[in-house]
Protein backbone atom coordinates (compact mmCIF):
# COMPACT_ATOMS: atom_id res chain seq x y z
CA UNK A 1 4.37 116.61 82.98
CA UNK A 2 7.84 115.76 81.72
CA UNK A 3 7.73 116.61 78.01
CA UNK A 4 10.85 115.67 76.12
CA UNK A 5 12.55 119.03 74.77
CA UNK A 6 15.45 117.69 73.18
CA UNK A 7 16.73 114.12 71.68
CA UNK A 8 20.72 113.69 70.91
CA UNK A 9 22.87 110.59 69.80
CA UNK A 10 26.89 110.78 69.63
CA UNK A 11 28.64 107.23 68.78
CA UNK A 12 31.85 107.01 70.42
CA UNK A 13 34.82 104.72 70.35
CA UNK A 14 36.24 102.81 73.19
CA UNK A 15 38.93 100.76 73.42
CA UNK A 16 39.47 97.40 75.29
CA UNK A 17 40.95 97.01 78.58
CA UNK A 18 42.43 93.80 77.43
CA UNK A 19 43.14 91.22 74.46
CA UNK A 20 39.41 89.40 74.00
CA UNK A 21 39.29 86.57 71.56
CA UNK A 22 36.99 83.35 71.39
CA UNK A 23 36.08 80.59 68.78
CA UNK A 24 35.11 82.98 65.71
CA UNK A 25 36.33 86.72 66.72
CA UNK A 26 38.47 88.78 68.52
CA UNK A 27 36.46 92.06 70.75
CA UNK A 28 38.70 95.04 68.72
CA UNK A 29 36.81 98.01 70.44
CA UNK A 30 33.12 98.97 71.91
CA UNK A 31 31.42 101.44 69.49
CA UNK A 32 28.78 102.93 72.40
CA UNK A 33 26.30 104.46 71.27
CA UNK A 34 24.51 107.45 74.02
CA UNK A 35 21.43 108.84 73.70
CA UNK A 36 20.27 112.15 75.99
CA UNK A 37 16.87 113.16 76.45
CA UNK A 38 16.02 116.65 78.19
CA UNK A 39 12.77 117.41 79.88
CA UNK A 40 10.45 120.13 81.35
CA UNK A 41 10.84 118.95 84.15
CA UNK A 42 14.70 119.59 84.14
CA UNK A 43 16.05 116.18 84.11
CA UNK A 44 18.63 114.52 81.84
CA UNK A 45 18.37 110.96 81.00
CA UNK A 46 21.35 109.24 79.22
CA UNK A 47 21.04 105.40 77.96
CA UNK A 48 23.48 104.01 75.38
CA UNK A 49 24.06 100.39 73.49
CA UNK A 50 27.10 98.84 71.95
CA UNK A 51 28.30 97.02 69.59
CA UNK A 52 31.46 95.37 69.20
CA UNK A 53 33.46 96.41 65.85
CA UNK A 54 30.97 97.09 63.41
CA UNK A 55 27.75 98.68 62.53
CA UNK A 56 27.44 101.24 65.54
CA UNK A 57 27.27 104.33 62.32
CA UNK A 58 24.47 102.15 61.39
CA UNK A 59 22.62 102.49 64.85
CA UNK A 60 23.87 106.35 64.87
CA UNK A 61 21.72 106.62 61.94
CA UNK A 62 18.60 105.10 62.16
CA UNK A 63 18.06 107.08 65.53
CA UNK A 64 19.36 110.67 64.03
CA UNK A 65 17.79 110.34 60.83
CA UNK A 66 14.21 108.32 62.10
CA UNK A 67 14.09 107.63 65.83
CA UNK A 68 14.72 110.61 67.71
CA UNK A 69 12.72 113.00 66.47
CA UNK A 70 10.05 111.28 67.14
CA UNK A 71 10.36 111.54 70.72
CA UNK A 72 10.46 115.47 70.72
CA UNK A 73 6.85 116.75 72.63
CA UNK A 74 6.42 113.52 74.03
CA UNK A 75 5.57 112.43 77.14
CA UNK A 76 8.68 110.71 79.18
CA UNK A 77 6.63 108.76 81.37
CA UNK A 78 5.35 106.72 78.91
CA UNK A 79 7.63 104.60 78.27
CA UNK A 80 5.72 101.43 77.05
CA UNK A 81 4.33 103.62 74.45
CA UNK A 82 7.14 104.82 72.99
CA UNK A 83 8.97 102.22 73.04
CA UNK A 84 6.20 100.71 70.86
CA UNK A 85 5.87 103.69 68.96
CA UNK A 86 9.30 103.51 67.87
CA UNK A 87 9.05 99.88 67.01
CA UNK A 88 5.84 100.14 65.24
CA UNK A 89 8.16 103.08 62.69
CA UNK A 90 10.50 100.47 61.94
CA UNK A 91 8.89 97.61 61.28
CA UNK A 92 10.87 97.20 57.48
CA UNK A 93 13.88 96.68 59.43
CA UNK A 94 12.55 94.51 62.64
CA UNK A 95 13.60 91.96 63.97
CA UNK A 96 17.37 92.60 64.48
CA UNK A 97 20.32 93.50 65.36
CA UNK A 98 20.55 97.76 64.52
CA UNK A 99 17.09 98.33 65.49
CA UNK A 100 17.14 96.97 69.01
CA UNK A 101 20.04 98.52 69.90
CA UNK A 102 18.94 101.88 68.69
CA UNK A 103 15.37 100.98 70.56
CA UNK A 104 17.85 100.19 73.88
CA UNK A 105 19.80 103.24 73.58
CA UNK A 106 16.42 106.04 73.69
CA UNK A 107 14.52 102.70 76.65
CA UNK A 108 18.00 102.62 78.82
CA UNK A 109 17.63 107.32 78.61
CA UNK A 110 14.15 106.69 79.38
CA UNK A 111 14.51 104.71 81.87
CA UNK A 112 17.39 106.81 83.42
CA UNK A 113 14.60 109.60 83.51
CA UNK A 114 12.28 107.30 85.36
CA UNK A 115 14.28 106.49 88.06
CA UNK A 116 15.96 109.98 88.30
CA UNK A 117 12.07 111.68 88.20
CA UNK A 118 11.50 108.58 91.75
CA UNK A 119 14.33 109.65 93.40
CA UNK A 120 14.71 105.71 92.98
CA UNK A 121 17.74 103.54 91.82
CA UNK A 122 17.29 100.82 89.23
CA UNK A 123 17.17 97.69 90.87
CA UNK A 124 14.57 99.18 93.43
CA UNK A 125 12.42 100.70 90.99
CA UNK A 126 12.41 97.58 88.14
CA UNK A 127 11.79 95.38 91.41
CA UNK A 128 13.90 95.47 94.69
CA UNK A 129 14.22 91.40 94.65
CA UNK A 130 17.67 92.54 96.38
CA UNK A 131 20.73 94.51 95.86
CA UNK A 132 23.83 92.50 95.90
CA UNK A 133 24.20 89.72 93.33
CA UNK A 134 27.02 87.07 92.59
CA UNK A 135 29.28 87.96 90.13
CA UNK A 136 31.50 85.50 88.01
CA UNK A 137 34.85 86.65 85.92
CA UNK A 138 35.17 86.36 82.01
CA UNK A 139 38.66 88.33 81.51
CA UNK A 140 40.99 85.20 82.65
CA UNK A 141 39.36 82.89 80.49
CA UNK A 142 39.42 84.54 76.75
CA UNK A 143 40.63 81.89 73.83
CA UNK A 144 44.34 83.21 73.41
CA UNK A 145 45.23 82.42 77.09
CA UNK A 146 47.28 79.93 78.08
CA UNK A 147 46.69 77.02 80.24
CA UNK A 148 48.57 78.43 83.49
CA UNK A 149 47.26 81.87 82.44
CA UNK A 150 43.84 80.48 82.77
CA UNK A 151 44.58 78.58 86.20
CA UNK A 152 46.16 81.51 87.52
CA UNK A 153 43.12 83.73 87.36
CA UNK A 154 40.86 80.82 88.29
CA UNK A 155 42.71 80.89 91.65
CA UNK A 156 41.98 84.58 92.18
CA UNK A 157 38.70 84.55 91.52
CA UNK A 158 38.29 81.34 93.81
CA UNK A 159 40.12 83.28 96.61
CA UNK A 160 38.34 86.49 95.92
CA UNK A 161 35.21 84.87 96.55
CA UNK A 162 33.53 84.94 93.33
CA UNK A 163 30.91 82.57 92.11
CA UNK A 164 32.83 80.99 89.25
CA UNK A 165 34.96 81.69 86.10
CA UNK A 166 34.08 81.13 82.62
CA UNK A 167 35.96 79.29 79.87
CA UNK A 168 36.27 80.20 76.46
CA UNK A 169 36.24 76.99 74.42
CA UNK A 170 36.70 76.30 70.58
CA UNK A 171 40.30 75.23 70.15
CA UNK A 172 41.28 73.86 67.06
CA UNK A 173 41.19 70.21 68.56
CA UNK A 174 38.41 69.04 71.17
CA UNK A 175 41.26 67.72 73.41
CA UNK A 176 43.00 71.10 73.61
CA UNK A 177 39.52 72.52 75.39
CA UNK A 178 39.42 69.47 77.21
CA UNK A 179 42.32 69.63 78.92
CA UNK A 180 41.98 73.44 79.75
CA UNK A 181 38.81 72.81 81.37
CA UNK A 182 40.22 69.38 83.38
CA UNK A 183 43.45 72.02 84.13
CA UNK A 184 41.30 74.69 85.79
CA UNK A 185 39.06 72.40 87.61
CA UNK A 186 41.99 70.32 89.25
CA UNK A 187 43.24 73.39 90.51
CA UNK A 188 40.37 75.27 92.45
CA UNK A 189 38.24 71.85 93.25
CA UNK A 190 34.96 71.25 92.95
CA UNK A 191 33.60 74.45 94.33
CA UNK A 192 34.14 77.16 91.79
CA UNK A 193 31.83 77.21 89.02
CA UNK A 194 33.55 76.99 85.73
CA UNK A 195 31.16 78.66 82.58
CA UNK A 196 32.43 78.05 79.55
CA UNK A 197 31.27 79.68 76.21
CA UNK A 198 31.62 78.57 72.49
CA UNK A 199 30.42 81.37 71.08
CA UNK A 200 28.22 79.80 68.79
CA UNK A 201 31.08 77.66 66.58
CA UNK A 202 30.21 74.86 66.53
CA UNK A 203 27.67 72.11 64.44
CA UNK A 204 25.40 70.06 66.27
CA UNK A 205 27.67 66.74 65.89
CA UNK A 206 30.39 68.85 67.27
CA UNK A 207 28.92 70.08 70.20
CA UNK A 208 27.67 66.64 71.01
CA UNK A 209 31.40 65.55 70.82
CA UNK A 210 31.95 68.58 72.99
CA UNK A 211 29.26 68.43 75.51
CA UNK A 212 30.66 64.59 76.05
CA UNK A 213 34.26 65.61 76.65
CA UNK A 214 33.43 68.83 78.77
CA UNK A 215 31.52 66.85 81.16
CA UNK A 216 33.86 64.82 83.23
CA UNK A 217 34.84 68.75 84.23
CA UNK A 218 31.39 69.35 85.83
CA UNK A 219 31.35 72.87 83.70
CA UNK A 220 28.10 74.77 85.04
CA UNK A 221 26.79 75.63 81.55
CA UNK A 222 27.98 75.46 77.74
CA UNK A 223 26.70 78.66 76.19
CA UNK A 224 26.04 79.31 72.83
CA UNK A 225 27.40 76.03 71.56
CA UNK A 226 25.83 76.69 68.23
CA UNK A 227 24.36 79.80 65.88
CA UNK A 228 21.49 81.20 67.83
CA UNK A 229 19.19 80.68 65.22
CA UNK A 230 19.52 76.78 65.42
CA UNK A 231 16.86 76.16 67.99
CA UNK A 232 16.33 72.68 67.09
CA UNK A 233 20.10 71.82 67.38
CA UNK A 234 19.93 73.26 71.00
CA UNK A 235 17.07 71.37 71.82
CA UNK A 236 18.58 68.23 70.64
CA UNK A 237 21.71 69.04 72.56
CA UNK A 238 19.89 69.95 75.86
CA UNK A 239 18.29 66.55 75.77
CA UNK A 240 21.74 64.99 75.09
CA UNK A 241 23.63 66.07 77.93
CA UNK A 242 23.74 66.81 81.64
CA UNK A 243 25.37 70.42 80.97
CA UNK A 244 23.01 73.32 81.02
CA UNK A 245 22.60 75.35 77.86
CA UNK A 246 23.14 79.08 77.77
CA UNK A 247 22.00 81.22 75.04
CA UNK A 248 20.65 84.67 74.78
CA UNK A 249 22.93 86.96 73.95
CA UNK A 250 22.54 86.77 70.26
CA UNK A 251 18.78 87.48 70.35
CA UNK A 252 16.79 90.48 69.65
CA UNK A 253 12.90 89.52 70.48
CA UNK A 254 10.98 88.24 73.19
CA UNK A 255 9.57 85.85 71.05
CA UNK A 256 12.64 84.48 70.75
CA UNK A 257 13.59 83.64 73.89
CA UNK A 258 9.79 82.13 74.00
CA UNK A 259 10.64 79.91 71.64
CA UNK A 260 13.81 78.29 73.26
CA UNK A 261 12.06 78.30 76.56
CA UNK A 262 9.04 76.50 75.21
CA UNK A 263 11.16 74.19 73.54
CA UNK A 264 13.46 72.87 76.08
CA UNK A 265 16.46 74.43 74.23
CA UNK A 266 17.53 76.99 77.24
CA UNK A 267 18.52 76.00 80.79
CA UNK A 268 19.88 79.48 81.29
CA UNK A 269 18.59 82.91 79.76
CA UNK A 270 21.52 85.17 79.13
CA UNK A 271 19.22 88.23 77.55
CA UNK A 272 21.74 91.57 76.55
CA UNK A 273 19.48 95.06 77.23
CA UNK A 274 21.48 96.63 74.71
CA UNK A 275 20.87 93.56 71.96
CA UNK A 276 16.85 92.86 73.07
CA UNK A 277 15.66 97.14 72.61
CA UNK A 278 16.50 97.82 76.37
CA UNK A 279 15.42 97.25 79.73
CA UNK A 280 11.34 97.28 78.88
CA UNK A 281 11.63 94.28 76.96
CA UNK A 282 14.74 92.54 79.27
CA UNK A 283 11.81 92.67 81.59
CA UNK A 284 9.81 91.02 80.22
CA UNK A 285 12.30 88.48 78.73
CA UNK A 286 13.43 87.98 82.69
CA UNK A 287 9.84 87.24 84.07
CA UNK A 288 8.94 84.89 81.03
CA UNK A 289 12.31 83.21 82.11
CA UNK A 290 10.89 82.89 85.70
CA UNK A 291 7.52 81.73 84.48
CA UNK A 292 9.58 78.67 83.10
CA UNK A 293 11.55 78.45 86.40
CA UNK A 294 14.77 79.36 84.26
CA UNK A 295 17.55 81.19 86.05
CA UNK A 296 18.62 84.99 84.10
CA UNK A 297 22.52 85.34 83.53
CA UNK A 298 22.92 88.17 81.46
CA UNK A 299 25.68 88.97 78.86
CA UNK A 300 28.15 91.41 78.92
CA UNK A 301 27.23 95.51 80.04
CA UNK A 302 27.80 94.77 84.07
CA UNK A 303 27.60 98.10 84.49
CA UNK A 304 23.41 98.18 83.62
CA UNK A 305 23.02 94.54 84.49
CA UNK A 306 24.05 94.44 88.08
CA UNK A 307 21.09 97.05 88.55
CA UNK A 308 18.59 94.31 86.47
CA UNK A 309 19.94 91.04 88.00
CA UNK A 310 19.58 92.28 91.34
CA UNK A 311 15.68 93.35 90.50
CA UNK A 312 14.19 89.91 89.85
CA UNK A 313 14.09 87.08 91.68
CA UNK A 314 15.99 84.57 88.89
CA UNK A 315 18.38 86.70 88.55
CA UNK A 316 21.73 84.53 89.03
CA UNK A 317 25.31 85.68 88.06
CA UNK A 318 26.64 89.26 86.92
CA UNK A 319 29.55 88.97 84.35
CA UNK A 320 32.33 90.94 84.97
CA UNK A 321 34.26 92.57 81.73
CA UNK A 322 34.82 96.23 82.35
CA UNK A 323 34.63 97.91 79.72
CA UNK A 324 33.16 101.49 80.78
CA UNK A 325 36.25 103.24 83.22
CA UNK A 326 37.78 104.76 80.77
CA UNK A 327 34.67 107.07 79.87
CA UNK A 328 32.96 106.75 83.71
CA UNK A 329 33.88 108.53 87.11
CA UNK A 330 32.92 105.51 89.36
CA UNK A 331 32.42 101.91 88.23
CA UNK A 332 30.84 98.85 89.48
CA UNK A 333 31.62 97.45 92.91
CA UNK A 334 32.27 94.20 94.02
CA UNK A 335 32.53 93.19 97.12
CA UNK A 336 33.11 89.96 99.38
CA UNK A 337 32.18 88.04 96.28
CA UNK A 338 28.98 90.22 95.16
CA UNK A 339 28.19 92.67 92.77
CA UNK A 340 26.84 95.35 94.79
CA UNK A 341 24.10 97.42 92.29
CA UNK A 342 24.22 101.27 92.56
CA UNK A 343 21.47 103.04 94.90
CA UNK A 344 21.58 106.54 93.43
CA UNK A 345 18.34 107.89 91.44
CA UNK A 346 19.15 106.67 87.72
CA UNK A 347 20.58 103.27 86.02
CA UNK A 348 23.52 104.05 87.72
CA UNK A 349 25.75 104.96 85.52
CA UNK A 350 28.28 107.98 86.25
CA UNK A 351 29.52 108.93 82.55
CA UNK A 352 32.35 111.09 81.97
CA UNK A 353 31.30 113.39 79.26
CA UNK A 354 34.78 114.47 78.34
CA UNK A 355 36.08 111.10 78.72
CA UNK A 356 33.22 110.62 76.32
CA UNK A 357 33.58 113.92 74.04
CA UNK A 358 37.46 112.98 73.45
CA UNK A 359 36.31 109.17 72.06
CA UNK A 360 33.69 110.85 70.20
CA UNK A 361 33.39 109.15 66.11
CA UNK A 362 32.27 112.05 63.81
């Protein structure tokens, strides 16, 4: 047995590691939420979700005041069942934003117990496809850089041996991201993939315009060209242009990502664990992907998806923004081009609880 004995949430605050800005906002600091779950079995499982800014008191509250004490006498092994349980209790405020990332917070602490009870790492235990993944770099590209600023990380990550870079575009005028792109690919060649990212700004006229002017570049995928809840303007634009579109991060359901899939309107499947309720339905979200013979990319949280990429078999790219070393002991290693995913018991996370305690939002 390995009856749950205690349920805790803390929100805490964490500051960037850099300026982040794209086409509608700039990243002003992580609010992370942790969860802890304690068992009869003497384990301690720790999961968390994030936001960006805003709302993480929200999340705080809706697990303290409704989620968690649910989970108090129940069985940790279930973890299907709870996490249906819990969904089930908040079906007023389903589907959305707060409620799957207080649902990923307790799945990611459950999940942590699971492995922890195997004596089995992540990536083994949600499916040993294998353990080291590509990884591609997001911090030299944000909005606010420069041109040079943007080649000159380019070039590191090309002679670092990375996979590719990704582009932030949105500029004020469609030549300025134009140019940027054209910049960056004259300079590392035809070899590097270059990503580049809208962040859903634009209208579907626009990122026609923008599709057309990106592709002399050969970018490897526009993502999130336009608000995620325009699926018809994504199909339209994934029948318009040779670029691969990227969306994902900005959804909370499975059936959402069945939708675009069914509809031609993703080429790439860029699910968040912390945004979709956690790694139970990321899962699922990943194999549905691979039932459409779609490639998984995910957004954001390296630290948990390394561990996930490297456990199916469409799992493609890791993104690298750290964001977790100033409240971890260890973080995420990279080498010879490859995100390597951690192989002790858990989701391979090494938190620094006094890192954590001294960030901590009353």
């Amino acid at each position: 047995m390995s009856i749950i004995t205690t349920a805790t949430a803390l929100l805490a605050g964490i500051a960037v590691e850099t300026d982040r800005t794209d086409a509608v906002q700039a990243f002003v600091k992580q609010e992370t939420i942790l969860v802890e779950l304690a068992t009869t079995d003497g384990l301690r499982g720790t999961g968390y979700a994030y936001t960006i800014g805003t709302g993480g008191t929200s999340v705080l509250s809706l697990l303290q005041d409704h989620l968690l004490p649910l989970l108090v006498g129940e069985d940790a092994r279930n973890i299907e069942a709870l996490w249906q349980r819990l969904f089930a209790t908040t079906r007023a405020t389903t589907t959305g934003a707060i409620t799957s990332l207080a649902l990923a917070a307790v799945d990611t602490a459950l999940w942590d117990l699971r492995c922890k009870r195997a004596g089995e790492p992540l990536w083994r235990l949600a499916g040993g496809h294998r353990r080291e993944v590509p990884v591609y770099d997001t911090e030299g590209g944000w909005l606010h850089l420069g041109t040079d600023e943007l080649v000159k990380s380019a070039l590191v990550a090309k002679e670092a041996g990375w996979a590719g870079v990704k582009i932030k575009v949105g500029k004020p005028h469609l030549n300025e991201d134009a140019e940027r792109l054209r910049a960056v690919r004259e300079a590392v060649g035809p070899s590097l993939h270059i990503m580049t990212d809208a962040n859903q700004s634009q209208t579907i006229s626009s990122a026609l315009q923008l599709a057309a002017a990106l592709e002399p570049y050969d970018p490897y995928w526009l993502e999130e060209p336009m608000p995620a809840d325009d699926l018809s303007g994504h199909a339209r634009l994934a029948r318009a242009t040779n670029i691969p579109v990227a969306v994902g991060e900005s959804m909370y359901s499975i059936t959402q990502f069945r939708n675009y899939l069914e509809a031609g309107a993703a080429s790439i499947v860029q699910v968040d664990a912390a945004r979709v309720g956690g790694i139970t339905p990321w899962l699922k979200v990943a194999h549905l992907a691979e039932a459409h013979n779609v490639m998984v990319c995910p957004h954001f949280l390296m630290e948990l998806h390394v561990s996930l990429v490297a456990a199916v078999p469409n799992g493609k790219f890791v993104e690298h923004i750290p964001q977790l070393r100033a409240v971890t002991r260890s973080e995420m290693t990279v080498r010879d081009g490859m995100a390597v995913a951690p192989d002790e018991p858990g989701i391979g996370i090494d938190w620094d609880m006094d890192a954590i305690d001294d960030r901590r939002v009353s």
